[in-house]
Protein backbone atom coordinates (compact mmCIF):
# COMPACT_ATOMS: atom_id res chain seq x y z
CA UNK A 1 19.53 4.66 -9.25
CA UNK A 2 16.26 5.97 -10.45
CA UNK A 3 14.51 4.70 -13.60
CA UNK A 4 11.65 6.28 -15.51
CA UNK A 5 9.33 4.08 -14.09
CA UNK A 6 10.02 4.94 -10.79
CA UNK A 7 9.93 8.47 -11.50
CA UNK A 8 6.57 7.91 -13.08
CA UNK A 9 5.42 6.10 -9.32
CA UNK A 10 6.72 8.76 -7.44
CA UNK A 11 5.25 11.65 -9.36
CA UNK A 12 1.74 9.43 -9.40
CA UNK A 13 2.29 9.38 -5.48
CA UNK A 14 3.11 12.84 -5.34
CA UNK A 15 -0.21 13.53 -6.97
CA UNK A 16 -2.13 11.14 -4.26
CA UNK A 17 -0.87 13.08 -1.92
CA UNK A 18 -1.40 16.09 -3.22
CA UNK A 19 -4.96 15.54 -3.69
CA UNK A 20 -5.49 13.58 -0.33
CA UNK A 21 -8.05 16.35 1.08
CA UNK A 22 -10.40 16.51 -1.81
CA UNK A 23 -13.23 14.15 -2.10
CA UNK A 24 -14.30 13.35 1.68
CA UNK A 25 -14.62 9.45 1.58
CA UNK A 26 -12.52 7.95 -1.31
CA UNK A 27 -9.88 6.00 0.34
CA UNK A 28 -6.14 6.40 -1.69
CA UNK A 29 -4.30 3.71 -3.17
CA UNK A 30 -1.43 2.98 -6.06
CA UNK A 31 -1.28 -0.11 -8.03
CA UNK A 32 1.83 -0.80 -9.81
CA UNK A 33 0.87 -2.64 -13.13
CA UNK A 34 3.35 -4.18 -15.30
CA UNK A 35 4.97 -6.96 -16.95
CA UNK A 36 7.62 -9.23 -15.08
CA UNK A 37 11.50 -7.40 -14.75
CA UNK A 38 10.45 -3.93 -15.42
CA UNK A 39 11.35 -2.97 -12.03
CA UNK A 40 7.96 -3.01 -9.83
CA UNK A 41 9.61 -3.89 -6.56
CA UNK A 42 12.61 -2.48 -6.69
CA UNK A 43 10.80 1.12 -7.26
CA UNK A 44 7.91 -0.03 -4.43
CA UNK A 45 10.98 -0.63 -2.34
CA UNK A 46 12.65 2.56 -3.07
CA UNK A 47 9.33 4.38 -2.65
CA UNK A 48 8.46 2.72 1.07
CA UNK A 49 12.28 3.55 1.76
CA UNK A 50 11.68 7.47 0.78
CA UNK A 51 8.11 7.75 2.45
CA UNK A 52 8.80 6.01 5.47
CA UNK A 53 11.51 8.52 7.28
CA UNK A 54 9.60 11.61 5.84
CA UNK A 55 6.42 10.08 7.58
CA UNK A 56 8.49 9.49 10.90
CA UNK A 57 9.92 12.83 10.93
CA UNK A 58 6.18 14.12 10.64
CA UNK A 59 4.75 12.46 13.59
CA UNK A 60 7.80 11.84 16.04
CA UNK A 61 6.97 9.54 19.21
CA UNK A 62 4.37 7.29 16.81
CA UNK A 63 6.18 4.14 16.74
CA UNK A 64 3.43 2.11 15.97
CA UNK A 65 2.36 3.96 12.56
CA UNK A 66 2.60 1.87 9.23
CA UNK A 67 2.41 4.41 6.85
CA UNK A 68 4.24 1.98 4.04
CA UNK A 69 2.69 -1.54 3.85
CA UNK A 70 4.56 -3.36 1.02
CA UNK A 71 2.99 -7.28 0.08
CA UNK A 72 4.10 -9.20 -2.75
CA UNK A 73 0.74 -11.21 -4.47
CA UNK A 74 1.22 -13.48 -7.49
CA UNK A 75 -0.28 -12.76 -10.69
CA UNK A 76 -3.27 -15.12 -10.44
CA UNK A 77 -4.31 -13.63 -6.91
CA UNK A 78 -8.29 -12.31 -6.25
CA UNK A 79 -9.03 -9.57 -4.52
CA UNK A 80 -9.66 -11.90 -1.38
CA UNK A 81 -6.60 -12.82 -1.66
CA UNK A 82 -4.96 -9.58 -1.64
CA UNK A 83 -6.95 -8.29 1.06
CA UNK A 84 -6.24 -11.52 3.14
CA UNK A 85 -2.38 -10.30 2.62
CA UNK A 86 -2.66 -7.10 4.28
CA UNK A 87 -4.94 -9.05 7.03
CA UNK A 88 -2.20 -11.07 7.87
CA UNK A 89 0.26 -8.65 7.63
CA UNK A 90 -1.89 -6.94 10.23
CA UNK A 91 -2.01 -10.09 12.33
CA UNK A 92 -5.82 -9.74 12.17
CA UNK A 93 -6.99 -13.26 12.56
CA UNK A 94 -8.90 -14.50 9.32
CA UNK A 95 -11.74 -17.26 9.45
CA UNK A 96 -12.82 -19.11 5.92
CA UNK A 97 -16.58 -17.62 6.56
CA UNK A 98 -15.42 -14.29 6.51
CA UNK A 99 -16.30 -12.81 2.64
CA UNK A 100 -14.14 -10.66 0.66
CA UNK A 101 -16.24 -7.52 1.76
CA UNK A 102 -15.86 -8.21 5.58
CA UNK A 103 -12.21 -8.48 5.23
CA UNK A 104 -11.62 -5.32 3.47
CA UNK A 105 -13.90 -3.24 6.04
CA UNK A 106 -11.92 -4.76 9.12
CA UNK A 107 -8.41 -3.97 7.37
CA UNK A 108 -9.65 -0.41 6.52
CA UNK A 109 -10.77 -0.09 9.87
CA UNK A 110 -7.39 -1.48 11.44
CA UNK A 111 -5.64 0.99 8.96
């Protein structure tokens, strides 16, 4: 069942996409803001479930693509903390010396 909210995601997706060959450089992204219950993961969820077999069907015989990565970060996280997420998710193998900075560039790179 779609909500508004998700609705509101999808069209702010569409949008991304839309846009994704203007501005040579700027790297696309969607946060989903919002107070607990109002439906963040489910429409994330429902969102990586849409995206994922469109992408597939776009670039057959690519089994390794991740075009949907989906992490879960608690409300008190920092932004080394996020980016750690997707790290791990990555299985990228994360040191304490490494700074916020060198994180991110290695993810985008592995992305």
């Amino acid at each position: 069942m779609r909500t508004p909210a998700m609705d509101s995601v999808f069209t702010a997706l569409r949008r991304l996409l839309l846009n994704r060959r203007q501005q040579a450089g700027a790297r696309r992204g969607l946060i989903i803001p919002g107070p607990a219950t109002t439906g963040k993961t489910t429409t994330m969820m429902a969102l990586g479930r849409s995206f994922q077999p469109a992408d597939a069907r776009r670039h057959p015989g690519q089994d390794g693509r991740r075009p949907v990565l989906f992490i879960s970060v608690p409300p008190a996280a920092t932004p080394k903390m996020l980016v750690s997420a997707f790290a791990r998710f990555l299985g990228m193998p994360l040191t304490d010396r490494l700074n916020q900075t060198q994180i991110t560039s290695a993810v985008c790179d592995t992305v």
